[in-house]
PDB file of N, CA and C in Angstrom:
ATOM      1  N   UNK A   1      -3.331 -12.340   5.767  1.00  0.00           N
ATOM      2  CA  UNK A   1      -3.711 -11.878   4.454  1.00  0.00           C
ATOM      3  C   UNK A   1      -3.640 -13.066   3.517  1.00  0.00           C
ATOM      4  N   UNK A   2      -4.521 -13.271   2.562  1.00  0.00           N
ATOM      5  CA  UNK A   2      -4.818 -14.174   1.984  1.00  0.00           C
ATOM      6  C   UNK A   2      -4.796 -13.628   0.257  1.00  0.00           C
ATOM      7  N   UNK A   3      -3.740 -14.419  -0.704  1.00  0.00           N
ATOM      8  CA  UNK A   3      -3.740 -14.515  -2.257  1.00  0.00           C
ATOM      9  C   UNK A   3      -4.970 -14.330  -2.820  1.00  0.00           C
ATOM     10  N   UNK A   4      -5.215 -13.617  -3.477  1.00  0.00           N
ATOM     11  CA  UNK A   4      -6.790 -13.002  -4.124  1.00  0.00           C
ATOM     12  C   UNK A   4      -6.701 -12.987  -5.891  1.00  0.00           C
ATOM     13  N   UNK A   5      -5.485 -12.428  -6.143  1.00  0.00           N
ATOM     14  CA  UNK A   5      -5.579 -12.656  -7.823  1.00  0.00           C
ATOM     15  C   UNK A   5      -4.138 -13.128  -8.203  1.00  0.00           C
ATOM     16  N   UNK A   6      -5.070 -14.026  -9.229  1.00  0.00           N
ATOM     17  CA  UNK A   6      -3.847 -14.723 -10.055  1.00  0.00           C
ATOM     18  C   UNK A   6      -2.571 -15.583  -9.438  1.00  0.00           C
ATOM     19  N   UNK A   7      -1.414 -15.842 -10.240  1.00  0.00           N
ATOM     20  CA  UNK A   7      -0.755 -16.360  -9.196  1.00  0.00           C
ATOM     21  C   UNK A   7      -0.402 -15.661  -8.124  1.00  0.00           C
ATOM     22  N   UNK A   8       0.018 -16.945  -6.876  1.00  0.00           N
ATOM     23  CA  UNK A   8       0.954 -16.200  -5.669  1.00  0.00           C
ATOM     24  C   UNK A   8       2.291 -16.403  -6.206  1.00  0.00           C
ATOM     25  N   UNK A   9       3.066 -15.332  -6.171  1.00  0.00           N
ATOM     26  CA  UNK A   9       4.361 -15.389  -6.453  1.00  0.00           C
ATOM     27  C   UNK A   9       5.622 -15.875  -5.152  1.00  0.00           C
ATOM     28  N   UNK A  10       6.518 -16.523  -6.222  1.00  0.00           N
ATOM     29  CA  UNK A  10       7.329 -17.144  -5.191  1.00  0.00           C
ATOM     30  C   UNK A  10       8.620 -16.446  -4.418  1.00  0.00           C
ATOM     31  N   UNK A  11       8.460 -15.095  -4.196  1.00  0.00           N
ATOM     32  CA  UNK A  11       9.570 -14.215  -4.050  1.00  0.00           C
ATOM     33  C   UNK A  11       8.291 -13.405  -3.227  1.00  0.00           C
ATOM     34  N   UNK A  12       9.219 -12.208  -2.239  1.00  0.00           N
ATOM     35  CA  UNK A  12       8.618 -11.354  -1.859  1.00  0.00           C
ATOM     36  C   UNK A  12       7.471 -10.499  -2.267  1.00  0.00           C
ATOM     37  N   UNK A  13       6.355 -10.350  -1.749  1.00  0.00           N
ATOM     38  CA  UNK A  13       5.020  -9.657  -2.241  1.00  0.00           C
ATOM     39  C   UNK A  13       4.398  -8.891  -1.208  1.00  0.00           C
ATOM     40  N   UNK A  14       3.739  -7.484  -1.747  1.00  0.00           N
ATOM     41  CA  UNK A  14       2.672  -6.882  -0.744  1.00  0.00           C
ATOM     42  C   UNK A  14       1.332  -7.374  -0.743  1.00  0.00           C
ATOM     43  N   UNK A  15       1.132  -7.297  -0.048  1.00  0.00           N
ATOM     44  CA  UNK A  15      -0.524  -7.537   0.202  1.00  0.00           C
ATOM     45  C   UNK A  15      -1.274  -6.663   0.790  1.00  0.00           C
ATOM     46  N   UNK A  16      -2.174  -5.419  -0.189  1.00  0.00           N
ATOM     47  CA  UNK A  16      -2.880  -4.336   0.590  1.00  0.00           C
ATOM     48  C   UNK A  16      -3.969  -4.665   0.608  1.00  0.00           C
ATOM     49  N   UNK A  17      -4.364  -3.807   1.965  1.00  0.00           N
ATOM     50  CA  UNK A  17      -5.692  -3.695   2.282  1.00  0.00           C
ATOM     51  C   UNK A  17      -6.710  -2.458   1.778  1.00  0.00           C
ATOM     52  N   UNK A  18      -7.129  -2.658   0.864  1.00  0.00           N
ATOM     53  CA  UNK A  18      -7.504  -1.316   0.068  1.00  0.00           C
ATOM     54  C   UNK A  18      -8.633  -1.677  -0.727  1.00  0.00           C
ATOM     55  N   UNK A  19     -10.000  -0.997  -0.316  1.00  0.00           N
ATOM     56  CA  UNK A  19     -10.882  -1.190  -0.963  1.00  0.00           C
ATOM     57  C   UNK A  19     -11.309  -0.385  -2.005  1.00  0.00           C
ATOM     58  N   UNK A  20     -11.708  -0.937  -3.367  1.00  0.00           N
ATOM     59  CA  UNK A  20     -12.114  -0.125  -4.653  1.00  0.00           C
ATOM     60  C   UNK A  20     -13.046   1.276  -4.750  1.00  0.00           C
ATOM     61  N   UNK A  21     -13.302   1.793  -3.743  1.00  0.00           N
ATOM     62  CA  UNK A  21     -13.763   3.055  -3.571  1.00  0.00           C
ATOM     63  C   UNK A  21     -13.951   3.661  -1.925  1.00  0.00           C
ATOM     64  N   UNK A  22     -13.666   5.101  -2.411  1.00  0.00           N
ATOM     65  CA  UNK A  22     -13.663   5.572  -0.697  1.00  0.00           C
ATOM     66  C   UNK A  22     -14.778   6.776  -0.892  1.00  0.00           C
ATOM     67  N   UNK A  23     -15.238   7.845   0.282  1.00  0.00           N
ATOM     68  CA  UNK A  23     -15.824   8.847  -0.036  1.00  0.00           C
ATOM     69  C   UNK A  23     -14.877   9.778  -0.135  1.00  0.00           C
ATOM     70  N   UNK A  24     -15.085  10.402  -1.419  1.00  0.00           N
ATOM     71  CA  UNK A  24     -14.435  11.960  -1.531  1.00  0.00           C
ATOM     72  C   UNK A  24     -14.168  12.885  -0.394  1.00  0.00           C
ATOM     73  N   UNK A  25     -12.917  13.277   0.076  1.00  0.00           N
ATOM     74  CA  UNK A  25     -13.307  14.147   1.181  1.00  0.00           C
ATOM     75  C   UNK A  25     -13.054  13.913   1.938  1.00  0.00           C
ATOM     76  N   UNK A  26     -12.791  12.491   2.195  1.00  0.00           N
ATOM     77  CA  UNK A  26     -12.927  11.472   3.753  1.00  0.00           C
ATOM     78  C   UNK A  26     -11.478  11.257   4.149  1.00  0.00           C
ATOM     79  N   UNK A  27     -10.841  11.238   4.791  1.00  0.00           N
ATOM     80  CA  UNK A  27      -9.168  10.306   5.603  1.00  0.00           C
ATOM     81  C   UNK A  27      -9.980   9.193   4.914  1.00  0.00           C
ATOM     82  N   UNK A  28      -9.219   8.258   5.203  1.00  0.00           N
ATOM     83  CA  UNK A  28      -9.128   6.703   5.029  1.00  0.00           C
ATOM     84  C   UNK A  28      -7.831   5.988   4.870  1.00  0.00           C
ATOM     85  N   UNK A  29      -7.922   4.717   5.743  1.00  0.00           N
ATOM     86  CA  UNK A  29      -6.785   4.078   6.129  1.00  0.00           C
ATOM     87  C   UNK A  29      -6.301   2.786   4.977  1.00  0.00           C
ATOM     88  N   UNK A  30      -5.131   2.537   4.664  1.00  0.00           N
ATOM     89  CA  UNK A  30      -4.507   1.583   3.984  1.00  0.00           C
ATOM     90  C   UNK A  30      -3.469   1.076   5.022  1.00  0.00           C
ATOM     91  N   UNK A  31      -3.747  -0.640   4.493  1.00  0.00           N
ATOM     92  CA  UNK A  31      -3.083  -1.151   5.448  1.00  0.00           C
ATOM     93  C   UNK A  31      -1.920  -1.932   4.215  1.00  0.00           C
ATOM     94  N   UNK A  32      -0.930  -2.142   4.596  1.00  0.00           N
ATOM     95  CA  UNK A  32       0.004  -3.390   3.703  1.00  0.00           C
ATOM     96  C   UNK A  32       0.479  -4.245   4.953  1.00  0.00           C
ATOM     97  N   UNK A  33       0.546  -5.572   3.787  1.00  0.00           N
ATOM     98  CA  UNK A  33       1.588  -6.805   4.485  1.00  0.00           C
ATOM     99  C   UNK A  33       2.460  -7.069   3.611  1.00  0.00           C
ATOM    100  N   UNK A  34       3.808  -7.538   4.623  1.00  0.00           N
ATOM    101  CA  UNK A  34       5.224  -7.797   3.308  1.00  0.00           C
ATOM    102  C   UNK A  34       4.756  -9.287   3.905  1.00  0.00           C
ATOM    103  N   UNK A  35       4.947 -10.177   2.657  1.00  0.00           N
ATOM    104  CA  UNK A  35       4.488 -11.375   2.407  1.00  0.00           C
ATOM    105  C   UNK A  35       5.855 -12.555   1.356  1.00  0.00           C
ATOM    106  N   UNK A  36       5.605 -13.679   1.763  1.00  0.00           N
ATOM    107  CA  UNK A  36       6.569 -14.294   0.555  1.00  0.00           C
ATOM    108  C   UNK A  36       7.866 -13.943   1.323  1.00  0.00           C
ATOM    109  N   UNK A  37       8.140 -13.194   2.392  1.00  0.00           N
ATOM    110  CA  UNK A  37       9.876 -13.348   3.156  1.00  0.00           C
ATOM    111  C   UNK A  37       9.682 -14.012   4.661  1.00  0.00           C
ATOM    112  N   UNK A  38      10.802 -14.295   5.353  1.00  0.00           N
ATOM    113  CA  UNK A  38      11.049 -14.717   6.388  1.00  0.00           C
ATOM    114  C   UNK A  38      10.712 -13.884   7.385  1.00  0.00           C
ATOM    115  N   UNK A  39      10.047 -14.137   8.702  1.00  0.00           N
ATOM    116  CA  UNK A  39       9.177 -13.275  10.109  1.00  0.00           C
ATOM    117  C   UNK A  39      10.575 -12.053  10.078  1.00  0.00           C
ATOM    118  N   UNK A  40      11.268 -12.601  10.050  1.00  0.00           N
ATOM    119  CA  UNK A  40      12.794 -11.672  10.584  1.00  0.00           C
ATOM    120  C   UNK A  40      12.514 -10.500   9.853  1.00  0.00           C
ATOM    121  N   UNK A  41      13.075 -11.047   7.939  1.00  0.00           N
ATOM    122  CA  UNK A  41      12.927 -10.057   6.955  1.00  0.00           C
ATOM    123  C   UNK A  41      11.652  -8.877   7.200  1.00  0.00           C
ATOM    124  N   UNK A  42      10.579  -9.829   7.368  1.00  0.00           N
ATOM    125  CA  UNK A  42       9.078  -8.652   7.335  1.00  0.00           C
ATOM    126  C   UNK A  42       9.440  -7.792   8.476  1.00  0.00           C
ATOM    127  N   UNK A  43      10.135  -7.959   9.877  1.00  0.00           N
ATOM    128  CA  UNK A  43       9.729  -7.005  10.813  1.00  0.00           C
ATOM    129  C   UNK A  43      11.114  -6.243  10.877  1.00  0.00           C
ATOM    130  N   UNK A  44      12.286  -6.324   9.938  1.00  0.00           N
ATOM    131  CA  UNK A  44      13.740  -5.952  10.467  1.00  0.00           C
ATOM    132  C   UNK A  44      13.227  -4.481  10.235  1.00  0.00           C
ATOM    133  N   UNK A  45      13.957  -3.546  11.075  1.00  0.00           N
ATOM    134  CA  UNK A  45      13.983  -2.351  11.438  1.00  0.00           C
ATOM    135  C   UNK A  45      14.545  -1.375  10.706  1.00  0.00           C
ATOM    136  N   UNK A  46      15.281  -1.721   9.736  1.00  0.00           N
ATOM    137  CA  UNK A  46      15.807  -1.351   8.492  1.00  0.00           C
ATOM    138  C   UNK A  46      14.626  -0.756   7.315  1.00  0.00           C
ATOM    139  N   UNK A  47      13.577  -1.763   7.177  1.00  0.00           N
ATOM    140  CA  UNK A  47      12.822  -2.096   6.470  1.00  0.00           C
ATOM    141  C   UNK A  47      11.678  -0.471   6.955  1.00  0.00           C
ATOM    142  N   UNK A  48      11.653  -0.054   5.180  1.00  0.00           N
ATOM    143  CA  UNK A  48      10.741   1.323   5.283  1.00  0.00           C
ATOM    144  C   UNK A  48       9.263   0.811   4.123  1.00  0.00           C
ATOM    145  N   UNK A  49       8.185   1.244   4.460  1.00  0.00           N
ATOM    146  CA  UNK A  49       7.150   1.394   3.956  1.00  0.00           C
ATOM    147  C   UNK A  49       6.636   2.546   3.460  1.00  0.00           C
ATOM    148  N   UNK A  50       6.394   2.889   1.936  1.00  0.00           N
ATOM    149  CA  UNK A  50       5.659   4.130   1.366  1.00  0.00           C
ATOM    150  C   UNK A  50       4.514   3.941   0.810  1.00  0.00           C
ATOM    151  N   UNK A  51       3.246   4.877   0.950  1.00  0.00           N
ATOM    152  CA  UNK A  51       2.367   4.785   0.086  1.00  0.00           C
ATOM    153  C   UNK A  51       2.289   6.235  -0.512  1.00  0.00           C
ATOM    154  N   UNK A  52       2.105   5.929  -1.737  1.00  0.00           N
ATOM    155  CA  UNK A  52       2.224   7.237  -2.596  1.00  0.00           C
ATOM    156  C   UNK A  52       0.618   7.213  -3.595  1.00  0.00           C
ATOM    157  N   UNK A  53      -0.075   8.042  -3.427  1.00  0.00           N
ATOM    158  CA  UNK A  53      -1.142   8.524  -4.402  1.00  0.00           C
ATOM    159  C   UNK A  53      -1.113   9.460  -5.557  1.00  0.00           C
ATOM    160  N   UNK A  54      -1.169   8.650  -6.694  1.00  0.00           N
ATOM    161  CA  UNK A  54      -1.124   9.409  -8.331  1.00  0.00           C
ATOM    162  C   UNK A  54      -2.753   9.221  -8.981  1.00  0.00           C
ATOM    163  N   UNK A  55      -2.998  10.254  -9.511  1.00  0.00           N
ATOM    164  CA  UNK A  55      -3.355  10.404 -10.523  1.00  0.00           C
ATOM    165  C   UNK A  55      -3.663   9.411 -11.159  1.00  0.00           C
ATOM    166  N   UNK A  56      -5.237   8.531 -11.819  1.00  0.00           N
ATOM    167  CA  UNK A  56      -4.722   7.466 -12.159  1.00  0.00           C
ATOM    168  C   UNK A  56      -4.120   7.583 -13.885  1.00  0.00           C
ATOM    169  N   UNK A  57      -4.774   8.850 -14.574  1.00  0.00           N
ATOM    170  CA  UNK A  57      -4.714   9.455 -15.532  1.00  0.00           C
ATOM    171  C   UNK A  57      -2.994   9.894 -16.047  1.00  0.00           C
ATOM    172  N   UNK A  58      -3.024  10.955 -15.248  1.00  0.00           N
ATOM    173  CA  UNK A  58      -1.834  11.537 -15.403  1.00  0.00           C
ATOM    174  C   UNK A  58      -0.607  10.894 -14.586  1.00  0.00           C
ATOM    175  N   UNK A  59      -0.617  10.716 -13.687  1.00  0.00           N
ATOM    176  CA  UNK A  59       0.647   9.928 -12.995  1.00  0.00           C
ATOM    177  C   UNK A  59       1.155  10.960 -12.110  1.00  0.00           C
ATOM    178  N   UNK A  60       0.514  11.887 -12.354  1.00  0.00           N
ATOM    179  CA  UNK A  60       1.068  13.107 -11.250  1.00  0.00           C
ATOM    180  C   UNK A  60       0.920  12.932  -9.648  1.00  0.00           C
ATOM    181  N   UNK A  61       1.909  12.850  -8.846  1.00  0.00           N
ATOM    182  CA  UNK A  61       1.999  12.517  -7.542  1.00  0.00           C
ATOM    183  C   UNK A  61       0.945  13.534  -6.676  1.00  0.00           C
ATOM    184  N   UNK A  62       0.046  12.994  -5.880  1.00  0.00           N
ATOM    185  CA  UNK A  62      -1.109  13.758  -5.129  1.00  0.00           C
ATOM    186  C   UNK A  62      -0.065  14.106  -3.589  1.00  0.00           C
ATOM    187  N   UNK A  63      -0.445  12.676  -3.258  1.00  0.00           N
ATOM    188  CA  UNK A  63       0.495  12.521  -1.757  1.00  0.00           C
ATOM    189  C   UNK A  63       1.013  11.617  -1.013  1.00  0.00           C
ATOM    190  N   UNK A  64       2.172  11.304  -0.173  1.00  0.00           N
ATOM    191  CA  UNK A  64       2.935  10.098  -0.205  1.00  0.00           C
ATOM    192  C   UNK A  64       3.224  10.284   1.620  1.00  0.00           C
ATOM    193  N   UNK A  65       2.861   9.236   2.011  1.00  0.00           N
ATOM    194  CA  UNK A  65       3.466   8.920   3.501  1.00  0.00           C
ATOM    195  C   UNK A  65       3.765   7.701   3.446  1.00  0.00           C
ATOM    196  N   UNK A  66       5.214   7.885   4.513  1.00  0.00           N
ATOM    197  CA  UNK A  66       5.613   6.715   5.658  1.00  0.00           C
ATOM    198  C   UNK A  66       4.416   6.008   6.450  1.00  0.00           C
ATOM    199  N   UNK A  67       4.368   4.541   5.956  1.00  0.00           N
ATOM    200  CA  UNK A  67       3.527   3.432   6.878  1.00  0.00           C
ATOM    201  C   UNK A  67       4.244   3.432   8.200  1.00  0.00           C
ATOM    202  N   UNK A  68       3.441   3.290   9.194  1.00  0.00           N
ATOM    203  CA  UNK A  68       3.295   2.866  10.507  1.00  0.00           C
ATOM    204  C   UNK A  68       3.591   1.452  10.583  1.00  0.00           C
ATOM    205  N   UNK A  69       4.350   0.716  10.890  1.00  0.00           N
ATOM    206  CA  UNK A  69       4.344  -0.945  11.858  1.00  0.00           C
ATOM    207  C   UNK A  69       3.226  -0.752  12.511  1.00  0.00           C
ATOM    208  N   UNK A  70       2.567  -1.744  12.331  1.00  0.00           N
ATOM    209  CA  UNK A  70       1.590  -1.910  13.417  1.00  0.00           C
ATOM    210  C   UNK A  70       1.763  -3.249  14.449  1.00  0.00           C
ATOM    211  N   UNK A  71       2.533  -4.096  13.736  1.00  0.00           N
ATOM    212  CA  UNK A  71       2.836  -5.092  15.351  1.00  0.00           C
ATOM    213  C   UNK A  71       4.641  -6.254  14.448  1.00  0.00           C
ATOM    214  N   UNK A  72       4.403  -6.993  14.880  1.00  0.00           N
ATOM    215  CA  UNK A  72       5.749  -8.058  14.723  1.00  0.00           C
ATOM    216  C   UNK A  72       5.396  -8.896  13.789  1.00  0.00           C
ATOM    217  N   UNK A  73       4.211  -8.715  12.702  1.00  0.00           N
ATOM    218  CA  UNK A  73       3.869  -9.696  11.733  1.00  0.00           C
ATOM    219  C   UNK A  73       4.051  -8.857  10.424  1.00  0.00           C
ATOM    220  N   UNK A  74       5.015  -7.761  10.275  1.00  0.00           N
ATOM    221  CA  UNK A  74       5.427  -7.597   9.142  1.00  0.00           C
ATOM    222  C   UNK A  74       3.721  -6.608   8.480  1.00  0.00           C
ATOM    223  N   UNK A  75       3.003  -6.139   9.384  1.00  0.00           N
ATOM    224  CA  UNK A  75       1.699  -5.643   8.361  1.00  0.00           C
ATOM    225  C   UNK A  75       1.992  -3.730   9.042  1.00  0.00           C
ATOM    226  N   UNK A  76       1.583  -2.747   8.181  1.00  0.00           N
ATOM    227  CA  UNK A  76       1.876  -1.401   7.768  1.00  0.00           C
ATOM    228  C   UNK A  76       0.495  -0.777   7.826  1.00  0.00           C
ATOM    229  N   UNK A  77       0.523   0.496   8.210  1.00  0.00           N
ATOM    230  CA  UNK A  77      -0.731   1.305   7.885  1.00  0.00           C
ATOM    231  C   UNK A  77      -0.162   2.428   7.974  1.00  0.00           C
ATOM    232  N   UNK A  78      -1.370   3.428   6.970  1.00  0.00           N
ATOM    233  CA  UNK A  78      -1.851   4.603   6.959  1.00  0.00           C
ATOM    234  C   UNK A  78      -2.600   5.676   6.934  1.00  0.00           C
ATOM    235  N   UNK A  79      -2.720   6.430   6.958  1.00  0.00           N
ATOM    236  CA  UNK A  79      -3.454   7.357   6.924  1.00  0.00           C
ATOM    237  C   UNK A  79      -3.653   8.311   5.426  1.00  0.00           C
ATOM    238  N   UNK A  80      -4.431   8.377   4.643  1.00  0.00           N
ATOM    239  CA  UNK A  80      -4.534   8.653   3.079  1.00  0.00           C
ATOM    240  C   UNK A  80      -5.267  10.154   3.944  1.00  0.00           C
ATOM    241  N   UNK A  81      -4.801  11.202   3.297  1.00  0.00           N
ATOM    242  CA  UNK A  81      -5.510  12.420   3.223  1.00  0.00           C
ATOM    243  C   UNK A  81      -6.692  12.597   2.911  1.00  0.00           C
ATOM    244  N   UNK A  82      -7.990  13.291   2.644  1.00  0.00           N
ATOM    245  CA  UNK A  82      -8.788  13.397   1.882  1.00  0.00           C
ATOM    246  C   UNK A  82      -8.455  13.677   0.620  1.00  0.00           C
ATOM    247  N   UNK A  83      -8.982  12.842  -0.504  1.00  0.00           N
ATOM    248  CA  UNK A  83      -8.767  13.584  -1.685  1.00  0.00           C
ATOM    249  C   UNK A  83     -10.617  13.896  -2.521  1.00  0.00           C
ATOM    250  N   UNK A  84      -9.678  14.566  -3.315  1.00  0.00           N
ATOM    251  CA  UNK A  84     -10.879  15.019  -4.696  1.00  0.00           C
ATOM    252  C   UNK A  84     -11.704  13.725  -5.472  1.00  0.00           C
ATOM    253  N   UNK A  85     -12.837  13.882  -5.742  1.00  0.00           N
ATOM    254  CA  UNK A  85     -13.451  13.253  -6.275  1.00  0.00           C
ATOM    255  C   UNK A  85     -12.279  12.537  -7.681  1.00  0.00           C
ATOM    256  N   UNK A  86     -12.410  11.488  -7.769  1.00  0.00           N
ATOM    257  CA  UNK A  86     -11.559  11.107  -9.445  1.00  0.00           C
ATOM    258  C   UNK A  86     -11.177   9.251  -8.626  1.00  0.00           C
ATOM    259  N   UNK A  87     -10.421   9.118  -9.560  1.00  0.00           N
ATOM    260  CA  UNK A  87      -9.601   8.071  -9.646  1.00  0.00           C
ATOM    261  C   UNK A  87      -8.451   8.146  -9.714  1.00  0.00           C
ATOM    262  N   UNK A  88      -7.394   7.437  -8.708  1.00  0.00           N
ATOM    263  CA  UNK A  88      -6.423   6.908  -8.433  1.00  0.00           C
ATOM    264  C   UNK A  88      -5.403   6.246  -8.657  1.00  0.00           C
ATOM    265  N   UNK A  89      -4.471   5.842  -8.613  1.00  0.00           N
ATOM    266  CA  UNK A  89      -3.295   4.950  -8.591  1.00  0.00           C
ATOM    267  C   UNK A  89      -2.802   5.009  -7.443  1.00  0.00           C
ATOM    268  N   UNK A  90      -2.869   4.034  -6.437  1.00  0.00           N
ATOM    269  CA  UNK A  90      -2.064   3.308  -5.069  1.00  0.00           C
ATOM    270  C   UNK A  90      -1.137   2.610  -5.493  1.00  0.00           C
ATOM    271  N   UNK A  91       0.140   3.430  -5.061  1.00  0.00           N
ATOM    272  CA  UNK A  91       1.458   2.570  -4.869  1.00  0.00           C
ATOM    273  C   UNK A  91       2.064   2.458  -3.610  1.00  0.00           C
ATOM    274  N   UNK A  92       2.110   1.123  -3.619  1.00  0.00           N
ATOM    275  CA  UNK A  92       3.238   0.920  -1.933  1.00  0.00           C
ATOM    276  C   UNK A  92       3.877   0.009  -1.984  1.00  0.00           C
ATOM    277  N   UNK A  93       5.045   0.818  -2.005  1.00  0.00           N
ATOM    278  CA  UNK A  93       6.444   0.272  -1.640  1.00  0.00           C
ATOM    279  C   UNK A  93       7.596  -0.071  -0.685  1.00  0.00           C
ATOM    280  N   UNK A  94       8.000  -1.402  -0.644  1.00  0.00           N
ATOM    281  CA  UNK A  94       9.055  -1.583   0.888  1.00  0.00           C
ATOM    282  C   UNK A  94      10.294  -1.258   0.263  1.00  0.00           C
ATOM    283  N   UNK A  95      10.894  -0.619   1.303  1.00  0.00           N
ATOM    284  CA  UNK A  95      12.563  -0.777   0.553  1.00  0.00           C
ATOM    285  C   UNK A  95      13.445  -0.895   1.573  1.00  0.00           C
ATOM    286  N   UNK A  96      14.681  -1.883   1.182  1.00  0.00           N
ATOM    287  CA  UNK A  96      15.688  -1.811   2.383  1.00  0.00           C
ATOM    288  C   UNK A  96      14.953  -3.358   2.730  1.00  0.00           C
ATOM    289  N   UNK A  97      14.711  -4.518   2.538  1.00  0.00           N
ATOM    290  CA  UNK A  97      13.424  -5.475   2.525  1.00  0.00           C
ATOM    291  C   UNK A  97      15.101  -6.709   2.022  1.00  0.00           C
ATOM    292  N   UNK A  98      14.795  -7.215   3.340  1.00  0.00           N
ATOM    293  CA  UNK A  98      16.213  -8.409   3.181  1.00  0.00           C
ATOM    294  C   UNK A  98      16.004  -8.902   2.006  1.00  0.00           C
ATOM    295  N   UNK A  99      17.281  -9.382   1.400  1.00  0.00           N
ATOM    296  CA  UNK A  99      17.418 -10.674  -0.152  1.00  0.00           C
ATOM    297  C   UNK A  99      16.291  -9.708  -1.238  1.00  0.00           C
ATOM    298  N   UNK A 100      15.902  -8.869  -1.306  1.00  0.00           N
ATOM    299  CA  UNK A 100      15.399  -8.673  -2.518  1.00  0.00           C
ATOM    300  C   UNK A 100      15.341  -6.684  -2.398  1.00  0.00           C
ATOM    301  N   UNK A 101      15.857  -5.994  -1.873  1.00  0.00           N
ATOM    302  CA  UNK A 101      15.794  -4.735  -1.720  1.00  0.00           C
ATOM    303  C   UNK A 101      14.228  -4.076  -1.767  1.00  0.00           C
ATOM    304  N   UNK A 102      13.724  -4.181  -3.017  1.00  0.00           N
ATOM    305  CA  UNK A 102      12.350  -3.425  -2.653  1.00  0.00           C
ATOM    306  C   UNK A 102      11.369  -4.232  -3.521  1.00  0.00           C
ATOM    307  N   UNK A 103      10.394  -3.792  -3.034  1.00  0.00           N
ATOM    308  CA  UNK A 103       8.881  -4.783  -3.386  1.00  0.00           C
ATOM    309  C   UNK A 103       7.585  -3.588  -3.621  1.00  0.00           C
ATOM    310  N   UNK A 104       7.262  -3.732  -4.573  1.00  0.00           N
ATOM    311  CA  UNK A 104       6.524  -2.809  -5.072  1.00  0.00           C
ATOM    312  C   UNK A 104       4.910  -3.241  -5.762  1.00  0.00           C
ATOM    313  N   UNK A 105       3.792  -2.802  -5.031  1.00  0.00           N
ATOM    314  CA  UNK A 105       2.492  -3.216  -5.813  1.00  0.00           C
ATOM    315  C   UNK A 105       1.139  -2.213  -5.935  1.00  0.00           C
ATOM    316  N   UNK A 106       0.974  -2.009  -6.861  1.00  0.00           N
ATOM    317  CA  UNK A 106      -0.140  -0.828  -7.181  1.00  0.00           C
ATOM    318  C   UNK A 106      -2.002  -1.363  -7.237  1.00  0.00           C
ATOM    319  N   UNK A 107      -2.212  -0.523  -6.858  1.00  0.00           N
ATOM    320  CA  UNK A 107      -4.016  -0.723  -7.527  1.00  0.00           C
ATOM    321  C   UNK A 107      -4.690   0.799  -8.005  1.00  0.00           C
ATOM    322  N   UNK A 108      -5.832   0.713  -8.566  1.00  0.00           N
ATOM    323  CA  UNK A 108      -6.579   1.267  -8.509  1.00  0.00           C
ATOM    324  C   UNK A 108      -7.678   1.876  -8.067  1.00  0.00           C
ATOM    325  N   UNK A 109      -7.905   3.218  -6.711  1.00  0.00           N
ATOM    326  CA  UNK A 109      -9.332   3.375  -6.438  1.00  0.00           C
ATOM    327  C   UNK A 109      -9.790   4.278  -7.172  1.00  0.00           C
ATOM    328  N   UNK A 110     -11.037   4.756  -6.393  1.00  0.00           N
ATOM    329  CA  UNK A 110     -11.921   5.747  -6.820  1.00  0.00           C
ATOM    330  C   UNK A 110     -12.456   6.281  -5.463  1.00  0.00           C
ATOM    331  N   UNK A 111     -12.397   7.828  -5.421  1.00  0.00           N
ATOM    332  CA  UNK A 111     -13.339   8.943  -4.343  1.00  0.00           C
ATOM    333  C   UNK A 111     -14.581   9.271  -5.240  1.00  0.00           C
ATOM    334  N   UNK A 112     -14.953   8.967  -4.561  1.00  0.00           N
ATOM    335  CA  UNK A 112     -16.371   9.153  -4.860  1.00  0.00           C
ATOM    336  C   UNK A 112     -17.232   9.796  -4.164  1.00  0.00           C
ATOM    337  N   UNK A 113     -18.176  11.048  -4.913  1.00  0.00           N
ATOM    338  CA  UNK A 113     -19.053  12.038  -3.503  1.00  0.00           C
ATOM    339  C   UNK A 113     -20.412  11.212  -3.932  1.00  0.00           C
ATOM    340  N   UNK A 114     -21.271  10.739  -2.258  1.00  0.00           N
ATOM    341  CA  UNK A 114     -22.543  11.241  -2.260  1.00  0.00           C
ATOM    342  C   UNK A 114     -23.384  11.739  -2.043  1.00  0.00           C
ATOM    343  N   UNK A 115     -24.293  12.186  -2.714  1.00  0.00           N
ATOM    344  CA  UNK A 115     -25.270  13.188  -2.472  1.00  0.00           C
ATOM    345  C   UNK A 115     -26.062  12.879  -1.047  1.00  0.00           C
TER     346      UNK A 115
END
């Protein structure tokens, strides 16, 4: 995973895989990487992954799962429910994440139906 906006920070960081619109309706997968710590820190077994979907409006929680490990390089996936047409707030968070407890980074999508 590769730094995309602004600075790279010098402390622990996520790095999602999440593109600015999905289809309404649809599953779709989000991936994270814990970034900025040591191979150890990213893969220790301790270490939990959440992604939670709000509202981007209201802040009201839609729906939240436990990331999957997907191998020994510290990177996470999931599975997003279908949702309703609107816009979003993606949050995913590590916690339990050696020397810095939790690491937290949001974006914005959009579901979108087409005709």
């Amino acid at each position: 995973m590769e730094w995309v906006r602004g600075d790279q920070p010098d402390r622990a960081w996520l790095g999602l895989d999440l593109d600015d619109g999905y289809l309404a309706r649809q599953p779709f997968d989000i991936g994270a990487t814990l970034l900025g710590v040591p191979a150890e820190a990213s893969t220790d077994p301790g270490v939990a992954v959440w992604v939670t979907v709000r509202y981007a409006r209201s802040g009201e929680r839609v729906q939240q799962h436990r990331m999957s490990s997907t191998n020994d390089s510290g990177e996470w996936t999931a599975t997003v429910d279908p949702l309703a047409p609107g816009a979003y707030r993606i949050v995913v968070e590590a916690v339990n994440v050696p020397g810095c407890d939790k690491v937290t980074c949001s974006d914005i999508l959009a579901a979108v139906d087409v005709p």
